[in-house]
N, C-alpha and C. Protein backbone atom coordinates (compact mmCIF):
# COMPACT_ATOMS: atom_id res chain seq x y z
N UNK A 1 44.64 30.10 82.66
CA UNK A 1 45.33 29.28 81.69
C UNK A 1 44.78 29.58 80.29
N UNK A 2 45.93 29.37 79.45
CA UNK A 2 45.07 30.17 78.23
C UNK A 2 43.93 28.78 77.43
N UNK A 3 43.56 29.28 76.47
CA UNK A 3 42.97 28.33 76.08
C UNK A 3 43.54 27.64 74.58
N UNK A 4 43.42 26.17 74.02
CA UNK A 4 43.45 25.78 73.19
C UNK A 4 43.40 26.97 71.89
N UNK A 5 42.84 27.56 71.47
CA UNK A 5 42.67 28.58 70.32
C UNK A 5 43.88 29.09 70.78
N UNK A 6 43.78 29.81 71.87
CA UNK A 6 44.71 30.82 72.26
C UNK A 6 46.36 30.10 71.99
N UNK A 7 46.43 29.25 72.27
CA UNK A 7 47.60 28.26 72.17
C UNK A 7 48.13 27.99 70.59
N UNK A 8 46.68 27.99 69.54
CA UNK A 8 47.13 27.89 68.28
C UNK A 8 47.39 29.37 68.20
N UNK A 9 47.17 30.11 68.50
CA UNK A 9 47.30 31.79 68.04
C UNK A 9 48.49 32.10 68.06
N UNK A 10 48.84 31.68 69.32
CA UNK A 10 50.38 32.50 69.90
C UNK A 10 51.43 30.92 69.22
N UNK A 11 51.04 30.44 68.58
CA UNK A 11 52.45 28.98 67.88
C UNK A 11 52.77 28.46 68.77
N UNK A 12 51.62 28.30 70.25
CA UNK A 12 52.68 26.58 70.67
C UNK A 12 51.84 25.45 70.37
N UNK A 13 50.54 25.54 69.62
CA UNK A 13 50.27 24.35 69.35
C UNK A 13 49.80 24.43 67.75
N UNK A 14 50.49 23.65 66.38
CA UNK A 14 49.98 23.43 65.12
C UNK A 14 48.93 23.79 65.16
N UNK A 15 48.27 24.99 63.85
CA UNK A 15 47.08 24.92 63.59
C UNK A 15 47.18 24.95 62.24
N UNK A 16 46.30 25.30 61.57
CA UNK A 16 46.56 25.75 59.64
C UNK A 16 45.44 27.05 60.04
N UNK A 17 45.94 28.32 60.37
CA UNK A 17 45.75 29.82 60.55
C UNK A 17 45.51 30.28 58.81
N UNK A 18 44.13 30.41 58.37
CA UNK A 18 44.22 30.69 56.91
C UNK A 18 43.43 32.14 57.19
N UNK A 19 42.90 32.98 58.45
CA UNK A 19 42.87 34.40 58.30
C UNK A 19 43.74 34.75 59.33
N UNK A 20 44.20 35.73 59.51
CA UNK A 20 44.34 36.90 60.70
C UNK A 20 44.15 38.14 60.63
N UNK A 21 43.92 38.97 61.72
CA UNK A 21 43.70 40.50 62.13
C UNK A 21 44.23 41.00 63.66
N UNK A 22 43.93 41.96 63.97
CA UNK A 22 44.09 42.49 65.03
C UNK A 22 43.12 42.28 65.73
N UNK A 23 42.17 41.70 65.26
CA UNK A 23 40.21 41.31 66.21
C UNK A 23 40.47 39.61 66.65
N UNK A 24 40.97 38.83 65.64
CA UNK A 24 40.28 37.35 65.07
C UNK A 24 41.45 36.40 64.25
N UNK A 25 40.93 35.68 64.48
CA UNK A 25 41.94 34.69 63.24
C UNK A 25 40.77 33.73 62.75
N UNK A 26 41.17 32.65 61.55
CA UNK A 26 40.38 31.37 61.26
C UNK A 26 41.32 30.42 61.11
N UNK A 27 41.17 29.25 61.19
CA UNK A 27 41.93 28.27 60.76
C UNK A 27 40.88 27.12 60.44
N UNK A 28 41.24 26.04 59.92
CA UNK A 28 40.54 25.22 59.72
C UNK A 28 40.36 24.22 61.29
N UNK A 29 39.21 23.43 60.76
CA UNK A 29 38.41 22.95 62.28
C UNK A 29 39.30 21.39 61.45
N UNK A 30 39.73 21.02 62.94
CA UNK A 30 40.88 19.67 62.27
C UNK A 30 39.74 18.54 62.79
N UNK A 31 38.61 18.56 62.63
CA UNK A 31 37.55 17.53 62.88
C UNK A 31 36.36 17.75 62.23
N UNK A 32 37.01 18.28 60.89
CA UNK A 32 35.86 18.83 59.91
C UNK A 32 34.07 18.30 59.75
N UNK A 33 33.31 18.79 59.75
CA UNK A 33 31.81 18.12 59.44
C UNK A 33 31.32 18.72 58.36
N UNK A 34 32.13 19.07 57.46
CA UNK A 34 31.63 19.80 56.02
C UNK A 34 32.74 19.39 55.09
N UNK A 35 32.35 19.93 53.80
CA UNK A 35 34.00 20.22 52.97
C UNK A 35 34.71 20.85 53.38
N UNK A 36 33.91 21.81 53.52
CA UNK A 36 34.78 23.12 54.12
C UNK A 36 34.09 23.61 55.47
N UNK A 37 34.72 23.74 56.42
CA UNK A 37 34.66 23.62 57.72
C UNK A 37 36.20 24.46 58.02
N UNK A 38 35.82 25.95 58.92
CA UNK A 38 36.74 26.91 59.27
C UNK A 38 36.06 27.31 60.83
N UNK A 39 36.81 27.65 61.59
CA UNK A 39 36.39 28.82 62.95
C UNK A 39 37.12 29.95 62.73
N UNK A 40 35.98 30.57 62.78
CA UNK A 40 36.24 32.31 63.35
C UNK A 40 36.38 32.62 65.34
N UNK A 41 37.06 32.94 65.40
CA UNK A 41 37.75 32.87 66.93
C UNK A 41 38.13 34.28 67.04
N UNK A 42 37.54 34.93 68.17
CA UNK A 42 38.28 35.92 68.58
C UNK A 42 39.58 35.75 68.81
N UNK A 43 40.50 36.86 69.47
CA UNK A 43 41.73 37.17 70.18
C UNK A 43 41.32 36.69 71.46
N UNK A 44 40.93 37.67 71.83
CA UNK A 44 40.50 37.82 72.99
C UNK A 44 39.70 36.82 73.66
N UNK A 45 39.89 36.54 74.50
CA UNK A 45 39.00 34.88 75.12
C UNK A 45 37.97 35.03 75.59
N UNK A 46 37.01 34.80 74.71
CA UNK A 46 35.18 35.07 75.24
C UNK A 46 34.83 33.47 75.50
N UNK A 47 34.59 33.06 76.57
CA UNK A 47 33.80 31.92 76.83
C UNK A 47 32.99 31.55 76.04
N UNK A 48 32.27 32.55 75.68
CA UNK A 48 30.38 32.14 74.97
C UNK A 48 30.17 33.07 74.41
N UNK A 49 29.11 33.14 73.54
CA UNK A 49 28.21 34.25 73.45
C UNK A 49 26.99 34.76 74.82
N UNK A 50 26.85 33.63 75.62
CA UNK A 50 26.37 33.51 76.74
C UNK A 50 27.51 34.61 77.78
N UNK A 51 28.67 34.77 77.66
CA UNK A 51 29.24 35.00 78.63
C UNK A 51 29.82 36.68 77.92
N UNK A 52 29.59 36.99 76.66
CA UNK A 52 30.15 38.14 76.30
C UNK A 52 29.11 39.35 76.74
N UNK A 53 30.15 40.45 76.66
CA UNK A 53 29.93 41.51 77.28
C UNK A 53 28.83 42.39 76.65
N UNK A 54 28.20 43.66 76.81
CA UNK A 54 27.79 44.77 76.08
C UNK A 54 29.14 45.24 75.07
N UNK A 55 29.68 45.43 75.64
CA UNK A 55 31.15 46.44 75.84
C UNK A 55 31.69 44.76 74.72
N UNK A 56 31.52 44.15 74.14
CA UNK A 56 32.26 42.77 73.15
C UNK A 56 31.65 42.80 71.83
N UNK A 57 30.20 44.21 71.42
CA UNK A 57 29.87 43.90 70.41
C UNK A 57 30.71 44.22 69.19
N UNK A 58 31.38 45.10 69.23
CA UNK A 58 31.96 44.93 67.82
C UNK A 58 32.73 44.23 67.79
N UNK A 59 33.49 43.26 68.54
CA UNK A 59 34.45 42.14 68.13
C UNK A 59 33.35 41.21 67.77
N UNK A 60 32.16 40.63 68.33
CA UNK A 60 31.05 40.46 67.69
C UNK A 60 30.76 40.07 66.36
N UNK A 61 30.36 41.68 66.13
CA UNK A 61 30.21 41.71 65.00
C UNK A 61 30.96 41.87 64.43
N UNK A 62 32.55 41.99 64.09
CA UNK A 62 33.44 41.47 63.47
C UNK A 62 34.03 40.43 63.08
N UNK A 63 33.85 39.18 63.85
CA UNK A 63 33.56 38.07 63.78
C UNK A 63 32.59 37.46 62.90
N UNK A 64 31.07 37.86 62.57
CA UNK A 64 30.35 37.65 61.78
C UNK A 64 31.07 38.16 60.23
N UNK A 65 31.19 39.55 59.79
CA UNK A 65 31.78 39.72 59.09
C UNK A 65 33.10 39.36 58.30
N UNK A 66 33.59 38.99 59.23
CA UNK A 66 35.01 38.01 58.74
C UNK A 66 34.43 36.73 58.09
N UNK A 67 33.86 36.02 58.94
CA UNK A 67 32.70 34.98 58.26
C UNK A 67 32.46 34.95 56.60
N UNK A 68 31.46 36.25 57.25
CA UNK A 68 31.07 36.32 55.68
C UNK A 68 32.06 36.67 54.86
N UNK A 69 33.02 37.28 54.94
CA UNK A 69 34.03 37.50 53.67
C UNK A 69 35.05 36.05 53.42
N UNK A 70 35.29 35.43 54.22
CA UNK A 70 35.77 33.92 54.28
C UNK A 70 34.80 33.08 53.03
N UNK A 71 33.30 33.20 53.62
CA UNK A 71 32.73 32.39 53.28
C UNK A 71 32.59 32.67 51.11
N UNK A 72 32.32 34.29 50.75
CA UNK A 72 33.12 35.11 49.55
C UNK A 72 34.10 34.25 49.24
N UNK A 73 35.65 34.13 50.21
CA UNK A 73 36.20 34.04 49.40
C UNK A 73 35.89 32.13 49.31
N UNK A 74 36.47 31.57 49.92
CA UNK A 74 36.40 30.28 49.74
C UNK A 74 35.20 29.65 49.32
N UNK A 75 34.06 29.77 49.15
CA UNK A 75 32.63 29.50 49.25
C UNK A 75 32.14 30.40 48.00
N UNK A 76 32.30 30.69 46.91
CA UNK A 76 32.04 31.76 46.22
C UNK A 76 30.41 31.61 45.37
N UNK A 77 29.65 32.31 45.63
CA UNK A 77 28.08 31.54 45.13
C UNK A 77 27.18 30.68 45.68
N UNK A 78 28.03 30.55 46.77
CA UNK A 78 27.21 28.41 47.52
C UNK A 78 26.63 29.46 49.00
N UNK A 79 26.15 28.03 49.53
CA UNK A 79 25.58 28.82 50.56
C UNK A 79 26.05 28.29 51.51
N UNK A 80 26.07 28.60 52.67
CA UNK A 80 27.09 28.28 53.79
C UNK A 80 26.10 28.03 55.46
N UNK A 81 26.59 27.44 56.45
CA UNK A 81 26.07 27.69 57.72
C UNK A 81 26.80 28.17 58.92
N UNK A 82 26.46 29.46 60.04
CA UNK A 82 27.40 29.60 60.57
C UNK A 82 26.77 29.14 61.92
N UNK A 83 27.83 28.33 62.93
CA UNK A 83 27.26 27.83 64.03
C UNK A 83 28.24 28.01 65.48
N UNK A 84 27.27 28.63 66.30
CA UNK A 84 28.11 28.35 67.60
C UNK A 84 27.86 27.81 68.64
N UNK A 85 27.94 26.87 69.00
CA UNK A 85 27.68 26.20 70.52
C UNK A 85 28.02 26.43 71.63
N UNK A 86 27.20 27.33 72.22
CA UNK A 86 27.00 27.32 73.97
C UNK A 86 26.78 26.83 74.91
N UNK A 87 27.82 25.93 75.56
CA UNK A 87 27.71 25.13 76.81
C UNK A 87 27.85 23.37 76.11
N UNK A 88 28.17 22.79 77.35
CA UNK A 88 28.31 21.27 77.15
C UNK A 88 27.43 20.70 76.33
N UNK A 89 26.22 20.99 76.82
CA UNK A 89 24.58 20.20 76.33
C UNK A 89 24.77 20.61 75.07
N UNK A 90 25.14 21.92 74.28
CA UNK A 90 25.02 22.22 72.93
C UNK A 90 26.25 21.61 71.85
N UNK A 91 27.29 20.44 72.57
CA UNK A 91 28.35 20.39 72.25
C UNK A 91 29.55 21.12 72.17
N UNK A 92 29.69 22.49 73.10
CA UNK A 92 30.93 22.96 72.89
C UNK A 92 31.68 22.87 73.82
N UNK A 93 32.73 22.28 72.97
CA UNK A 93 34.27 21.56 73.82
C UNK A 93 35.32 22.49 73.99
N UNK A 94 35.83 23.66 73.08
CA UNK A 94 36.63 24.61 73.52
C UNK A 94 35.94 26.02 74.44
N UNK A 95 36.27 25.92 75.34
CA UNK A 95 35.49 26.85 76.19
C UNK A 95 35.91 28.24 75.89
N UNK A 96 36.26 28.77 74.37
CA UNK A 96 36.77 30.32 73.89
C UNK A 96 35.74 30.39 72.85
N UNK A 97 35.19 31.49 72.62
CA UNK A 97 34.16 31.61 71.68
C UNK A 97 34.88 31.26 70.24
N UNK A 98 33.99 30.66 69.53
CA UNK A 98 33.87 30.37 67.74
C UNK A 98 33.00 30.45 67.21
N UNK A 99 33.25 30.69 65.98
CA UNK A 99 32.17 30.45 65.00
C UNK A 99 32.20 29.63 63.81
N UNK A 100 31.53 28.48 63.71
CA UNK A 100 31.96 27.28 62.56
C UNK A 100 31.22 28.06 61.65
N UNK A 101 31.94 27.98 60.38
CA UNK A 101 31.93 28.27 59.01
C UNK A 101 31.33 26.63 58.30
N UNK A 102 30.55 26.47 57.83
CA UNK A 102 30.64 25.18 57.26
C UNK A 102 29.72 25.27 55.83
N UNK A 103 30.12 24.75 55.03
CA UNK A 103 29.88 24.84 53.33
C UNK A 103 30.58 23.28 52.57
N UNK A 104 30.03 23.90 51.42
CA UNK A 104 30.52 22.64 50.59
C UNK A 104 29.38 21.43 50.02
N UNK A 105 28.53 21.34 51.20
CA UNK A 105 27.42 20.19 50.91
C UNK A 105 26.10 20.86 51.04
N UNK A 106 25.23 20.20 50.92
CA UNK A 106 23.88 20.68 51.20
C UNK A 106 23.40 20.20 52.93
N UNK A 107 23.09 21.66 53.46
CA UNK A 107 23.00 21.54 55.19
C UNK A 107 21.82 20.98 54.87
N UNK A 108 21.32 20.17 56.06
CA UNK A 108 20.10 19.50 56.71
C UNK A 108 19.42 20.55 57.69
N UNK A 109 18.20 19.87 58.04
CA UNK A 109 16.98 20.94 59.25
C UNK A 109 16.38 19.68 59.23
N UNK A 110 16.42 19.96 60.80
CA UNK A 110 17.12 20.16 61.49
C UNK A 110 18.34 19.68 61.69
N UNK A 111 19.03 20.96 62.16
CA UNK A 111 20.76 20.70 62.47
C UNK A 111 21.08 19.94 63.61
N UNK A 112 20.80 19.64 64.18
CA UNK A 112 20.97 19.11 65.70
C UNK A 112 20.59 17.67 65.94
């Protein structure tokens, strides 16, 4: 069954999609914890970083990089945090890999 992301990707469920590529998309996180609060999401449905492959690093690291040019454009000068949660205990509820983008305020330490 596909997953939630996957569902905003392909238009059967509303998202606000503000990147795409042939790797990834972003849209905004509709339960924001920043000003600015985005996921970087593969295509392709990676469970985790726990669950990705050898053979998954450059979508990977394409993912990071998208990040950072997101964070360029929208974020220009400020500093930003990027976060992903692996497994229940760490809070993650969509079981397709992301990466929260979050900016705008001044992050705390500890995050958790």
């Amino acid at each position: 069954m596909a997953s939630l992301f996957t569902k905003i990707h392909q238009g059967e469920i509303p998202g606000e999609i503000i990147y795409q590529d042939d790797v990834c998309f972003a849209l905004k996180d509709i339960h924001p914890q920043a000003p600015h609060h985005y996921l970087i999401i593969p295509i392709q449905e990676i469970k985790s970083i726990a669950d990705a492959q050898d053979s998954d690093k450059e979508i990977l690291g394409h993912l990071l990089l998208v990040a950072r040019d997101l964070a360029k454009r929208l974020l220009p000068g400020r500093g930003y945090r990027l976060v992903t949660n692996i497994g229940e205990e760490a809070g993650q509820t969509v079981f397709h890999l992301h990466i929260h983008l979050l900016g705008g305020r001044e992050m705390q330490w500890p995050p958790g």
